[in-house]
Each structure stands twice: as structure tokens, then as C-alpha cells.
N, C-alpha and C. Protein backbone atom coordinates (compact mmCIF):
# COMPACT_ATOMS: atom_id res chain seq x y z
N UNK A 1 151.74 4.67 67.63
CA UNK A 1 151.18 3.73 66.67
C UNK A 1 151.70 2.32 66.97
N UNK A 2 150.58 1.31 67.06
CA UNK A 2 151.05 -0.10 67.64
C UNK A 2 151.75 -0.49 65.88
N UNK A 3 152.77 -1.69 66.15
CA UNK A 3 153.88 -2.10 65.09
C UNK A 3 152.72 -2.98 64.80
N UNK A 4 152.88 -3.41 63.52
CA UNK A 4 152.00 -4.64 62.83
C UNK A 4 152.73 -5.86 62.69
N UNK A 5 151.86 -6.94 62.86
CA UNK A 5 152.50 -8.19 62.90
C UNK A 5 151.45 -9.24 62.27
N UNK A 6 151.94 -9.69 60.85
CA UNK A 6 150.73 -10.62 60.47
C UNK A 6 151.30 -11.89 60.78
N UNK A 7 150.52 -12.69 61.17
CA UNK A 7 150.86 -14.25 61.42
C UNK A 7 150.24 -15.41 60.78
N UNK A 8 151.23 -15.88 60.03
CA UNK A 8 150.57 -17.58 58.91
C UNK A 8 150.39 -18.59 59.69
N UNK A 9 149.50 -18.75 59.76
CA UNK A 9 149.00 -19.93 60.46
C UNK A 9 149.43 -21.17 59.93
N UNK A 10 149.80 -22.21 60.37
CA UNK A 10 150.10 -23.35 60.10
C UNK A 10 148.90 -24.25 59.20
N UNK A 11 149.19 -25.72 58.93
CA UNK A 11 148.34 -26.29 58.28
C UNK A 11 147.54 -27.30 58.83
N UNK A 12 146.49 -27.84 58.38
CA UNK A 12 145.58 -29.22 59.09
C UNK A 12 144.05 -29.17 59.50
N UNK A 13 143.55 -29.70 60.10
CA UNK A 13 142.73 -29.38 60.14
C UNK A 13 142.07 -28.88 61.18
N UNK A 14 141.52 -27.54 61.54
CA UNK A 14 141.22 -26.95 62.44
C UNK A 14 142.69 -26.48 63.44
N UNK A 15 143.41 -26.23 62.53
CA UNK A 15 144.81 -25.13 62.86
C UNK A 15 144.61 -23.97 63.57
N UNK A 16 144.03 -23.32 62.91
CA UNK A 16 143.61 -21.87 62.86
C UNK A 16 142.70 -21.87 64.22
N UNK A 17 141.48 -22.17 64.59
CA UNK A 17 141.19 -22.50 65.73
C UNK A 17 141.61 -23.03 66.91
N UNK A 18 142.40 -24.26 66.58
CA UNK A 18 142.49 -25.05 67.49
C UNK A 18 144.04 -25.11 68.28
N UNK A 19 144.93 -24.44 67.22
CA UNK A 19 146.17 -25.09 67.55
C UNK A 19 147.10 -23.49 67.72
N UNK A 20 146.89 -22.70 66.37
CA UNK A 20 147.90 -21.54 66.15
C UNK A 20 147.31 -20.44 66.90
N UNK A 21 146.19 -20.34 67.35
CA UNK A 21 145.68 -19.44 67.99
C UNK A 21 146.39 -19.26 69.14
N UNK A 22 146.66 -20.37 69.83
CA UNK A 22 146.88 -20.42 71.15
C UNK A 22 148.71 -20.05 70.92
N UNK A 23 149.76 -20.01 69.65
CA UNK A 23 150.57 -19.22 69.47
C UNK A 23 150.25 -18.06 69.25
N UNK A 24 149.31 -17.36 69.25
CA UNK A 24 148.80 -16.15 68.65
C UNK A 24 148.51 -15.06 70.10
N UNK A 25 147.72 -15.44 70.53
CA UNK A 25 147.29 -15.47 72.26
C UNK A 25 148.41 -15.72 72.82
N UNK A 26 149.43 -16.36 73.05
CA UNK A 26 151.27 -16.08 73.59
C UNK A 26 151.58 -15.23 73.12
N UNK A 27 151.80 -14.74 71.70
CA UNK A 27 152.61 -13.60 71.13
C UNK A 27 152.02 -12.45 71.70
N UNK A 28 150.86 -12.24 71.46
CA UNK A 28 149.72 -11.15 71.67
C UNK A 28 150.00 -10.53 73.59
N UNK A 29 150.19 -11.86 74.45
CA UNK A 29 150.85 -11.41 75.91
C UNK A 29 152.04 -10.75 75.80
N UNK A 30 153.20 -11.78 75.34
CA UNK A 30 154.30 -11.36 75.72
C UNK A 30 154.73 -10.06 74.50
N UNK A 31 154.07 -9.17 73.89
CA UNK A 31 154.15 -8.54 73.22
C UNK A 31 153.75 -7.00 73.90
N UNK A 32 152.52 -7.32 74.34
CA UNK A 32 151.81 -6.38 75.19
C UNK A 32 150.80 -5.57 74.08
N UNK A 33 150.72 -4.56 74.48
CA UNK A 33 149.40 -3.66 73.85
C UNK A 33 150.52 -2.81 72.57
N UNK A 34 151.77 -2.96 72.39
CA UNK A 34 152.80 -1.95 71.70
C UNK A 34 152.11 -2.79 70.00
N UNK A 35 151.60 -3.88 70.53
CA UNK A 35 151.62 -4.48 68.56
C UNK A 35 149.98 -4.96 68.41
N UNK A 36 149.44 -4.72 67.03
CA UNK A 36 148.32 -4.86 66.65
C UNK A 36 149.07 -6.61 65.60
N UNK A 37 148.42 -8.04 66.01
CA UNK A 37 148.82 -9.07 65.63
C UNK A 37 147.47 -9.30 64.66
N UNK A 38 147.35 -9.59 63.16
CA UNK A 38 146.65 -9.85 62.09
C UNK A 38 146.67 -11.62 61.84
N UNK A 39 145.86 -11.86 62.18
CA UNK A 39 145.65 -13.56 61.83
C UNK A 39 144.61 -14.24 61.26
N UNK A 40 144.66 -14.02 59.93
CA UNK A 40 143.73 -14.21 59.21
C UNK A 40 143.63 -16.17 58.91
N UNK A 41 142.38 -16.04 58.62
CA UNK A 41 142.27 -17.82 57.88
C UNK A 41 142.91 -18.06 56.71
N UNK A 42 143.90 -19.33 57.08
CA UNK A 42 143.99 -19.33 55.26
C UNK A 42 143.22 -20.27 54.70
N UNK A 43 143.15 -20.32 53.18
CA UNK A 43 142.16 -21.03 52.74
C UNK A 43 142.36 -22.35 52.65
N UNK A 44 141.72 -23.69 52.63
CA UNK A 44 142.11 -25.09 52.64
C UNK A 44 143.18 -25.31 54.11
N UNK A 45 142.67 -24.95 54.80
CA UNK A 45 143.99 -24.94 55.76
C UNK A 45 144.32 -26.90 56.30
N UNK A 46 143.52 -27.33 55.56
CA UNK A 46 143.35 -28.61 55.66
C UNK A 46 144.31 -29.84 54.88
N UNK A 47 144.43 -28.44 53.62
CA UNK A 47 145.14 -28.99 52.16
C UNK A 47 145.66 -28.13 51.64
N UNK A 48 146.97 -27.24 52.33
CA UNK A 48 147.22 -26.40 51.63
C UNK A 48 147.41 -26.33 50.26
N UNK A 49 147.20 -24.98 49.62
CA UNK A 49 147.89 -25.08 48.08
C UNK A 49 148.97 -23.73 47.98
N UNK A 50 149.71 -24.05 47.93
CA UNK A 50 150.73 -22.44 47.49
C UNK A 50 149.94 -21.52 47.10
N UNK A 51 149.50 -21.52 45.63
CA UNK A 51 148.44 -20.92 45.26
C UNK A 51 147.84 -19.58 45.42
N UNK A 52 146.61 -20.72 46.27
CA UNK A 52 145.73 -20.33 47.02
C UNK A 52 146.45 -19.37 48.12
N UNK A 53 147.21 -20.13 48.81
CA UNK A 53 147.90 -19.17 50.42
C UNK A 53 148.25 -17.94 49.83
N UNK A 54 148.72 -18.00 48.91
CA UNK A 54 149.85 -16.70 47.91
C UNK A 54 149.24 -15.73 47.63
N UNK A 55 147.74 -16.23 47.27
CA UNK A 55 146.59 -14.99 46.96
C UNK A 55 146.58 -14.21 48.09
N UNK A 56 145.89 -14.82 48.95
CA UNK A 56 145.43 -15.12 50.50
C UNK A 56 146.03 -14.01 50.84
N UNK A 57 147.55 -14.01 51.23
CA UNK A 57 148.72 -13.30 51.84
C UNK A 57 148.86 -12.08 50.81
N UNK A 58 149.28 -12.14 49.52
CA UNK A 58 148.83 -11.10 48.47
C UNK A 58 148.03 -10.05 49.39
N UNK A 59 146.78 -10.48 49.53
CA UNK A 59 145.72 -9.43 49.73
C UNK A 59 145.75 -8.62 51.30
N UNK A 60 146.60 -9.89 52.39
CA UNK A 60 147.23 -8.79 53.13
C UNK A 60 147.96 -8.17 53.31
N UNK A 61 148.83 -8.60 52.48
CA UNK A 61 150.11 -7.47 52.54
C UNK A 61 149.84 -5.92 51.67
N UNK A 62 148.52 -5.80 51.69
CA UNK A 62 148.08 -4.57 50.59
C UNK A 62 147.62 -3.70 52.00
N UNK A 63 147.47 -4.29 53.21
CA UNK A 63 147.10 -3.04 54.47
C UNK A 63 148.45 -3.11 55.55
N UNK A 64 149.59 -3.93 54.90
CA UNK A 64 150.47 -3.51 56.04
C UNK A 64 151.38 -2.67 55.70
N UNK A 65 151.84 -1.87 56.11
CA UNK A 65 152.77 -0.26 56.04
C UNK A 65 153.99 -0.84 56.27
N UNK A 66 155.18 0.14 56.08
CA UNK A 66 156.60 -0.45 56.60
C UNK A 66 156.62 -0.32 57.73
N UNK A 67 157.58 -1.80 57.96
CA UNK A 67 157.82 -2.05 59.18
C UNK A 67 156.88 -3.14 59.83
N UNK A 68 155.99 -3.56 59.03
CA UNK A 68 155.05 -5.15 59.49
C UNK A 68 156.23 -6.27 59.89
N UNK A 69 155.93 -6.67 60.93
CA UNK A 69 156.76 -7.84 61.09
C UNK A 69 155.88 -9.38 60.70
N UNK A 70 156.80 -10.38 59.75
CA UNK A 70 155.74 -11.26 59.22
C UNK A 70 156.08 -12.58 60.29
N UNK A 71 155.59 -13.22 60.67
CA UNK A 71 155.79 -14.49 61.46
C UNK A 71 154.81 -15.32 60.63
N UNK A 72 155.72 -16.49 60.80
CA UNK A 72 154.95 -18.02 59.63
C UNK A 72 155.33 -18.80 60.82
N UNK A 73 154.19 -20.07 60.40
CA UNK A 73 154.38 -21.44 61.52
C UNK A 73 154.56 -22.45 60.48
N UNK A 74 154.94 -23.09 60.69
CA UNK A 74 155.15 -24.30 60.11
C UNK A 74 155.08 -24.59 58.70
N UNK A 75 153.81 -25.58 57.82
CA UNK A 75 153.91 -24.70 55.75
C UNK A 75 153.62 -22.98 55.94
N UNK A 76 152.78 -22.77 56.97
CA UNK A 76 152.34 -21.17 56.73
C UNK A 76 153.93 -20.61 56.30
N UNK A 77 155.02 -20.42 57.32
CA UNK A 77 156.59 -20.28 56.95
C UNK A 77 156.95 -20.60 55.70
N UNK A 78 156.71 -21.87 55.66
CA UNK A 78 157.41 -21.92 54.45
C UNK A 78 156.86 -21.38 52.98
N UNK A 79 155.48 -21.18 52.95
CA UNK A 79 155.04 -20.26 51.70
C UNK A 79 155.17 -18.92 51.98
N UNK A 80 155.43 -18.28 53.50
CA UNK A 80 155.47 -17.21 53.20
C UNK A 80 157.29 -17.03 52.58
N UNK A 81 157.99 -17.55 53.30
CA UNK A 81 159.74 -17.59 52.48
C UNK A 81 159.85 -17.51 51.18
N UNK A 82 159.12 -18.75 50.44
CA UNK A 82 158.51 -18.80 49.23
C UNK A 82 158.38 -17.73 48.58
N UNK A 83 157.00 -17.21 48.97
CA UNK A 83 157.00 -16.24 48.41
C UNK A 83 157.59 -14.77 48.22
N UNK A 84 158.05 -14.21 49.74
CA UNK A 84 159.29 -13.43 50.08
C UNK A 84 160.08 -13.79 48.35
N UNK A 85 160.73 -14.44 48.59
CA UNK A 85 162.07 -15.18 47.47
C UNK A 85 161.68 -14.96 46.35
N UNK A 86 160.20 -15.22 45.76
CA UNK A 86 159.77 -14.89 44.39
C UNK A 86 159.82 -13.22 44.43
N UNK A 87 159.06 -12.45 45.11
CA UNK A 87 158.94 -11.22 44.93
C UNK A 87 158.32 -10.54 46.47
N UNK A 88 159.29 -9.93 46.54
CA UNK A 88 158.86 -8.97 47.90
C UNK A 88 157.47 -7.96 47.80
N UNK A 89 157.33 -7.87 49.23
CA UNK A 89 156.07 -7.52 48.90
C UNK A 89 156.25 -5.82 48.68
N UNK A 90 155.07 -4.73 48.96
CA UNK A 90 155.96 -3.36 48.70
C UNK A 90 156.28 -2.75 49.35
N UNK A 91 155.65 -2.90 50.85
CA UNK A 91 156.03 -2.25 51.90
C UNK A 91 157.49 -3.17 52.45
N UNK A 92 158.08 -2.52 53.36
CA UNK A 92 159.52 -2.71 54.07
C UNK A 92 158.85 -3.72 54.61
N UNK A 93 159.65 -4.77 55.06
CA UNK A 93 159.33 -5.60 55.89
C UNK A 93 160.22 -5.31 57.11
N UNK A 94 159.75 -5.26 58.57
CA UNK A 94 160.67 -5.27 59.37
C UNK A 94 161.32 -5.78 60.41
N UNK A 95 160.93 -7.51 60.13
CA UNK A 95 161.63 -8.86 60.31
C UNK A 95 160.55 -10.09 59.83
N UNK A 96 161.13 -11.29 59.76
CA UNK A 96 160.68 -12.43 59.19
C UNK A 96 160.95 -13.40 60.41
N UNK A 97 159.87 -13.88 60.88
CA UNK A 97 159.95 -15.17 61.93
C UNK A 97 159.57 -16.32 61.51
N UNK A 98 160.11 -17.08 61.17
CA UNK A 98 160.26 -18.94 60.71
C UNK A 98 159.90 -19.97 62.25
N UNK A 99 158.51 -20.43 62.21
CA UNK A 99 158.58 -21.18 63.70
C UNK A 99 158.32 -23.09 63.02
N UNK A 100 159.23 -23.86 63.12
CA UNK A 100 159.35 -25.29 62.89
C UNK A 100 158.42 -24.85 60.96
N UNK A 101 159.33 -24.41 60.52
CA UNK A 101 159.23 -24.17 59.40
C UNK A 101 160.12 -25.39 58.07
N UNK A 102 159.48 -25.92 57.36
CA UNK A 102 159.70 -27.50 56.70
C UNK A 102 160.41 -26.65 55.69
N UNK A 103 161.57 -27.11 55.26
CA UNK A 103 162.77 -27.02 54.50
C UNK A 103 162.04 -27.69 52.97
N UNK A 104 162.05 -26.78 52.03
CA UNK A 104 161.32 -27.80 50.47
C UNK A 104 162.74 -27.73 49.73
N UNK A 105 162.98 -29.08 49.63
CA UNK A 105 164.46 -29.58 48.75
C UNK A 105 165.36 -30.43 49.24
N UNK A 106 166.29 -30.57 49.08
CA UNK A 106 166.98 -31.81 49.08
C UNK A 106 167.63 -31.39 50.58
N UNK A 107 167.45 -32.74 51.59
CA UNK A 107 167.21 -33.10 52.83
C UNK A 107 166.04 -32.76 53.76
N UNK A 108 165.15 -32.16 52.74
CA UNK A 108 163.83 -31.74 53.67
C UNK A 108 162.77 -32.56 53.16
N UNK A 109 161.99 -31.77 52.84
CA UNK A 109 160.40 -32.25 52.00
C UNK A 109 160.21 -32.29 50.60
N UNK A 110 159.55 -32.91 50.16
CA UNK A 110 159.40 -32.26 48.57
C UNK A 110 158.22 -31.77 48.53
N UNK A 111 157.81 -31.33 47.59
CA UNK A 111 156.45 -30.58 47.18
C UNK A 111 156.54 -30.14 45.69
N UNK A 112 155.12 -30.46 45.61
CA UNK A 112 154.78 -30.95 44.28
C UNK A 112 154.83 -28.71 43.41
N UNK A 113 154.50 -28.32 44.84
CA UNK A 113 154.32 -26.74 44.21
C UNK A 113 155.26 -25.44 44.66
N UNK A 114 156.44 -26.13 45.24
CA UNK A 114 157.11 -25.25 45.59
C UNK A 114 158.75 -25.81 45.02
N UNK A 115 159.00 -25.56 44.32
CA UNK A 115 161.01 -25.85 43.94
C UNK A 115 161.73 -25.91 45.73
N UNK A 116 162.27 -26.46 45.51
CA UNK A 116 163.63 -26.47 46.25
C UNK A 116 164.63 -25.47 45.94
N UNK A 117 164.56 -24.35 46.76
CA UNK A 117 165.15 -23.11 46.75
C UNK A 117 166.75 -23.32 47.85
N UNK A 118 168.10 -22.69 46.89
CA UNK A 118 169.04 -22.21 47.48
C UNK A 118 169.54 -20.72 47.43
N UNK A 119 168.43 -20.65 47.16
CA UNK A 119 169.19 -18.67 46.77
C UNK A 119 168.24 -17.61 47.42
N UNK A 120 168.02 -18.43 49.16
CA UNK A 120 167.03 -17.47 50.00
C UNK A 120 167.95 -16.05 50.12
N UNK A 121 169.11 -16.25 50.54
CA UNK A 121 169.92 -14.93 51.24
C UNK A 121 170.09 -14.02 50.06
N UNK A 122 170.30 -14.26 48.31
CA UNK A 122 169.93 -13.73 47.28
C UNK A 122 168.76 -12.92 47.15
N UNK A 123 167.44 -13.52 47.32
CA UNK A 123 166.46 -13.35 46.95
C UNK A 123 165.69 -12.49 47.68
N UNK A 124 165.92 -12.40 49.06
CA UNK A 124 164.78 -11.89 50.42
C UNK A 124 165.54 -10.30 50.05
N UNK A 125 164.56 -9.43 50.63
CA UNK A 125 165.41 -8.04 50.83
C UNK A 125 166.61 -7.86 51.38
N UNK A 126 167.33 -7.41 51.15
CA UNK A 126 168.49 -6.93 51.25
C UNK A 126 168.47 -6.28 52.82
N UNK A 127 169.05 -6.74 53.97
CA UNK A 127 169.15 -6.38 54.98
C UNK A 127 167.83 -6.75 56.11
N UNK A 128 167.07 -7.96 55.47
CA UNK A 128 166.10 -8.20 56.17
C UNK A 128 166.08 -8.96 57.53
N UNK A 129 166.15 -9.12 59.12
CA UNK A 129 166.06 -9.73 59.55
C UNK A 129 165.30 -10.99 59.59
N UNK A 130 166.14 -12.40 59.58
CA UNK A 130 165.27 -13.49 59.49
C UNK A 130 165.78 -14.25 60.98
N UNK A 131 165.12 -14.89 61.73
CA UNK A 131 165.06 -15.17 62.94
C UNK A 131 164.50 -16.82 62.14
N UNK A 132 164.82 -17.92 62.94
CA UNK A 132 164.36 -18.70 62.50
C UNK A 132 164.30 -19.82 63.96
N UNK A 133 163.13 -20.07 64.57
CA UNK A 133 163.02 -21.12 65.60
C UNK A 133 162.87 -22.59 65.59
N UNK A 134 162.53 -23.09 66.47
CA UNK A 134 162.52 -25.08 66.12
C UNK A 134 162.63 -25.33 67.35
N UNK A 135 161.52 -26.35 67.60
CA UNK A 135 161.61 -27.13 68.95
C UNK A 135 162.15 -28.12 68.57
N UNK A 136 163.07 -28.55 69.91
CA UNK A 136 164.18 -30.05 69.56
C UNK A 136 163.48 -31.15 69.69
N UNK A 137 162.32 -31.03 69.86
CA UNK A 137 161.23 -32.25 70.33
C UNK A 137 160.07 -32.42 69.15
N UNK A 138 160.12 -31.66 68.16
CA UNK A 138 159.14 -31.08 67.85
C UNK A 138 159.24 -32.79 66.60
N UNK A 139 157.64 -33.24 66.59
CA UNK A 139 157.62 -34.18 66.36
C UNK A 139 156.87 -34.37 64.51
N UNK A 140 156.67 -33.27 64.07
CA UNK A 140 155.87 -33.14 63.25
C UNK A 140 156.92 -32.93 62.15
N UNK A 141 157.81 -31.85 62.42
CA UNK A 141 158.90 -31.65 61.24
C UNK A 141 160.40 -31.63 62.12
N UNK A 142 161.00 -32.87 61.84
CA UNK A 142 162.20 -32.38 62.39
C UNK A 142 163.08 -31.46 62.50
N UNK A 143 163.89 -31.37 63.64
CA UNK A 143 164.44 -30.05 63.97
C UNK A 143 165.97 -29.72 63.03
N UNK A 144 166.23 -30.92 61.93
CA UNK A 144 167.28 -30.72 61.46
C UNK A 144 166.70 -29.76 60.06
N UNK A 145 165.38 -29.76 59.81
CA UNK A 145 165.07 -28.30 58.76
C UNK A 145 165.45 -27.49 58.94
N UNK A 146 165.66 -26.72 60.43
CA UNK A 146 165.87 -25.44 60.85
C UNK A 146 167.53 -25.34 60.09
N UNK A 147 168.35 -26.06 60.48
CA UNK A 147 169.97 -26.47 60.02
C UNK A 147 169.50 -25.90 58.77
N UNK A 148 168.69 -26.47 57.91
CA UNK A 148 168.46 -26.74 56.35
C UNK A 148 168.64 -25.42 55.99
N UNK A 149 167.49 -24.64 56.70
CA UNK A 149 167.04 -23.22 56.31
C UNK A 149 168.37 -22.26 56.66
N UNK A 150 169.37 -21.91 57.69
CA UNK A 150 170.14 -21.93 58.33
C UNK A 150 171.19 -21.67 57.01
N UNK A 151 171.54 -23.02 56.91
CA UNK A 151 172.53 -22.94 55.48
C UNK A 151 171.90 -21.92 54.00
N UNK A 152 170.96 -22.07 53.88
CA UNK A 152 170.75 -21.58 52.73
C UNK A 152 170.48 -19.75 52.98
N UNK A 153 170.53 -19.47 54.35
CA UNK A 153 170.26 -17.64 55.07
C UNK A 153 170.75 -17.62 56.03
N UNK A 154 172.29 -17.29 55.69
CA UNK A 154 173.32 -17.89 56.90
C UNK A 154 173.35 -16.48 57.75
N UNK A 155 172.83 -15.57 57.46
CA UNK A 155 172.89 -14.74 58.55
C UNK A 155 171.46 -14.43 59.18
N UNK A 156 170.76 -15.56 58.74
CA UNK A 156 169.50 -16.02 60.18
C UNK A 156 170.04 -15.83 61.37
N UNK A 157 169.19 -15.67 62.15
CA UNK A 157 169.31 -15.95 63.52
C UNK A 157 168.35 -17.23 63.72
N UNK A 158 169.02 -18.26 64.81
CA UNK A 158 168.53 -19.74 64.80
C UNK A 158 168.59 -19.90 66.21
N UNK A 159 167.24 -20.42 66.53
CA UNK A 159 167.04 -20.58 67.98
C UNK A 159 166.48 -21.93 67.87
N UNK A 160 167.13 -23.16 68.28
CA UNK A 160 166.66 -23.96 68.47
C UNK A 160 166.26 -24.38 69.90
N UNK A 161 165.21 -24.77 70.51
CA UNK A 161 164.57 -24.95 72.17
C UNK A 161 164.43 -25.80 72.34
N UNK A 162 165.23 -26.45 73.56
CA UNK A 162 165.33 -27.85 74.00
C UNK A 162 163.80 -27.87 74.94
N UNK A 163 163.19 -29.30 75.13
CA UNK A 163 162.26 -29.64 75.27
C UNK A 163 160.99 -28.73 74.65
N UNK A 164 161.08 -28.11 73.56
CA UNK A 164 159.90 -27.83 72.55
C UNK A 164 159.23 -28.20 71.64
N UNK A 165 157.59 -28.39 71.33
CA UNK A 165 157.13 -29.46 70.48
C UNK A 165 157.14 -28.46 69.24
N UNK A 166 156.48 -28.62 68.15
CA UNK A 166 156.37 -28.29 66.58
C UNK A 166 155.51 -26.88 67.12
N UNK A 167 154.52 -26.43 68.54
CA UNK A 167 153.93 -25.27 68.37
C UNK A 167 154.99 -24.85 69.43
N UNK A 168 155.98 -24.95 69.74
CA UNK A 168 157.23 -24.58 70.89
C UNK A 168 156.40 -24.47 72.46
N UNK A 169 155.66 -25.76 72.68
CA UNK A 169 155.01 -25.72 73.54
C UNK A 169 153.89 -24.50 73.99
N UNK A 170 153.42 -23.99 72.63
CA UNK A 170 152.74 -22.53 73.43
C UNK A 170 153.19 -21.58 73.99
N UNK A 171 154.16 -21.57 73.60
CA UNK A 171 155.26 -20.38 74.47
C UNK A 171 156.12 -19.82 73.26
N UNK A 172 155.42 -18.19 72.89
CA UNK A 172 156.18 -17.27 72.29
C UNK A 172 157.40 -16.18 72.49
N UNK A 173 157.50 -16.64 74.04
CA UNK A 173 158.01 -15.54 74.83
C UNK A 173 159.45 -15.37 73.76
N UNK A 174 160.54 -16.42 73.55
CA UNK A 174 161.54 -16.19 72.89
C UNK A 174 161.35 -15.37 71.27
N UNK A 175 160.54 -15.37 70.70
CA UNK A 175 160.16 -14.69 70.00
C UNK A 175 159.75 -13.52 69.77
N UNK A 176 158.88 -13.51 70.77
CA UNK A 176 158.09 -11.88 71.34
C UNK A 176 159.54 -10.87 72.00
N UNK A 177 160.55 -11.64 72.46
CA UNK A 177 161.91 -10.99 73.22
C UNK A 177 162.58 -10.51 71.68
N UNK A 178 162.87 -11.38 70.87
CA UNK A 178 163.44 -10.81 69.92
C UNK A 178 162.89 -9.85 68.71
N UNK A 179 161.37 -9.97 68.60
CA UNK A 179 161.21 -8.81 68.31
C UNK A 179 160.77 -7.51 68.81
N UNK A 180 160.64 -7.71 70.01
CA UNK A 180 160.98 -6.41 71.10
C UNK A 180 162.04 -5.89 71.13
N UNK A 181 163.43 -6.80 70.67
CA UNK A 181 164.74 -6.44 70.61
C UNK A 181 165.21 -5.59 69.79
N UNK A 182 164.72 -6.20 68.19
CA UNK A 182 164.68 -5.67 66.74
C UNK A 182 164.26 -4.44 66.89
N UNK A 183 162.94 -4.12 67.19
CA UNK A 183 161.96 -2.60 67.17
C UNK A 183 163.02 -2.32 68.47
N UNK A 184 163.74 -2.14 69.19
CA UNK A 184 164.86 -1.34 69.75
C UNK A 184 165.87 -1.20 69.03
N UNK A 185 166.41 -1.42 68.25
CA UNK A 185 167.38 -1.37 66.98
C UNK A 185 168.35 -2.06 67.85
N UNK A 186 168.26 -3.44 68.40
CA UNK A 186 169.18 -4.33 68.86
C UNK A 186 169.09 -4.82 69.86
């Protein structure tokens, strides 16, 4: 049975087509045929709304079994954390990937619909792997969020990649390695 892997697409306009796909299509190689990758549209991807994404994600996490691995890009990350933190979903999760994922609270971003959360390592399941990436180049959200997120889920794992932009240049391979690693139990 291939492992499941849903992936949040980032935000803007023509994301989903234009930009996260082509992270999607990396993961999907360096993964191989072992994982079935779910990449659905989110809605307004132009203008996100918490909301809206929350439904969105809601309704897939009703076909993934334990052991889905969730990967977020950029706001996609950060509403899925979000929401993780409010209430887990029901199946096991069996890791969380953060890629140039925007920090909401004090030294990051604000947002009008998400609090500024310190009580991620509280809140997420209990024993959940969180992996968290960032290109050092990455020009869209600086790479000192990753730090942000870091402090507040100190037993993340944090990969920051020198010469990587906000999509880590199209290259999932460091990602796709570590959760090839995980599904080996290390």
C-alpha cells in the first residue's frame, strides 16, 4: 500500500498551477511510486482565508488513514499548523512538513485570522514529527520565521538551505530523504 501524502499548496495567484506543482512533481520523483501525493486546490488561493482553507483541508483529511504525511508550503503551512494546534485531525498523522512557512505573531506576520500561537509543542499530537525547511535566499518570507517556528516546537527538525528561494529552488529531494527516513523508523 503506497503511504499518503497531502500537500497545501501555497498562496497567490495561479500557485497551484504555476508555482507548487512543480514542488509537487519534485516530491512525486524523489519519492518514487512507494507514495500516492493528494494536491488539491485551495479555495481563493489568491486571497487566502483561514476559514475557507480549514473547510477545504477538513474535507480531506476525512480520506486519509493513519499514517498520511501532511506537507504545507508557505500560508498553506501555516494554516495547516494552525489548524493541527486547534484540533487534530482523527487519523494519526505520520509527520508534518513546514516549507518557508510565515511565523503569525510577534517577530513574524500578523494576521487579521489567525492569533499568534506559542503553545505549538503543547498543542500538536503528542510525538508527532515536525520537520521544518527554509531557503536562506528565499525572498518572499524571510528565513528568520523558520528560527520563529523552531522556538515555539523545539524538537522540530530545521533544515535551513543555503542558496534556496521561498519554493527551495524546485528541489524536494531534502524532504523526500527525510520522509523516506521517517517511514524507515529513522
Amino acid at each position: 500500500m503506497a503511504g499518503q501524502i497531502l500537500f497545501v499548496q501555497g498562496a497567490g495567484r495561479g500557485t497551484h498551477d504555476c508555482w507548487d506543482n512543480k514542488l509537487v512533481a519534485s516530491l512525486e520523483h524523489e519519492l518514487g511510486d512507494g507514495y500516492a501525493v493528494r494536491y488539491p486546490r485551495m479555495p481563493g488561493e489568491d486571497d487566502p482565508g483561514y476559514a475557507a482553507w480549514k473547510a477545504a483541508l477538513t474535507a480531506e483529511f476525512a480520506s486519509l488513514e493513519d499514517g498520511a504525511i501532511l506537507v504545507g508550503h508557505s500560508i498553506g503551512g501555516t494554516i495547516l499548523l494552525h489548524m493541527l494546534a486547534e484540533r487534530p485531525p482523527e487519523f494519526r498523522i505520520g509527520g508534518l512538513f513546514l516549507i518557508a512557512a510565515p511565523f503569525i505573531g510577534e517577530g513574524g506576520w500578523p494576521s487579521d485570522e489567525m492569533d499568534g500561537r506559542t503553545d505549538f509543542a503543547e498543542r500538536l499530537p503528542q510525538g508527532l514529527p515536525v520537520h521544518l525547511y527554509h531557503g536562506v535566499d528565499d525572498p518572499e518570507v524571510p528565513v528568520a520565521h523558520v528560527h520563529l517556528h523552531a522556538n515555539v516546537i523545539p524538537l522540530a527538525v530545521v533544515r535551513t538551505i543555503k542558496g534556496a528561494d521561498h519554493q527551495l529552488n524546485n528541489d524536494m529531494s531534502e524532504v523526500a530523504r527525510d520522509i523516506l527516513t521517517l517511514r524507515k523508523g529513522g
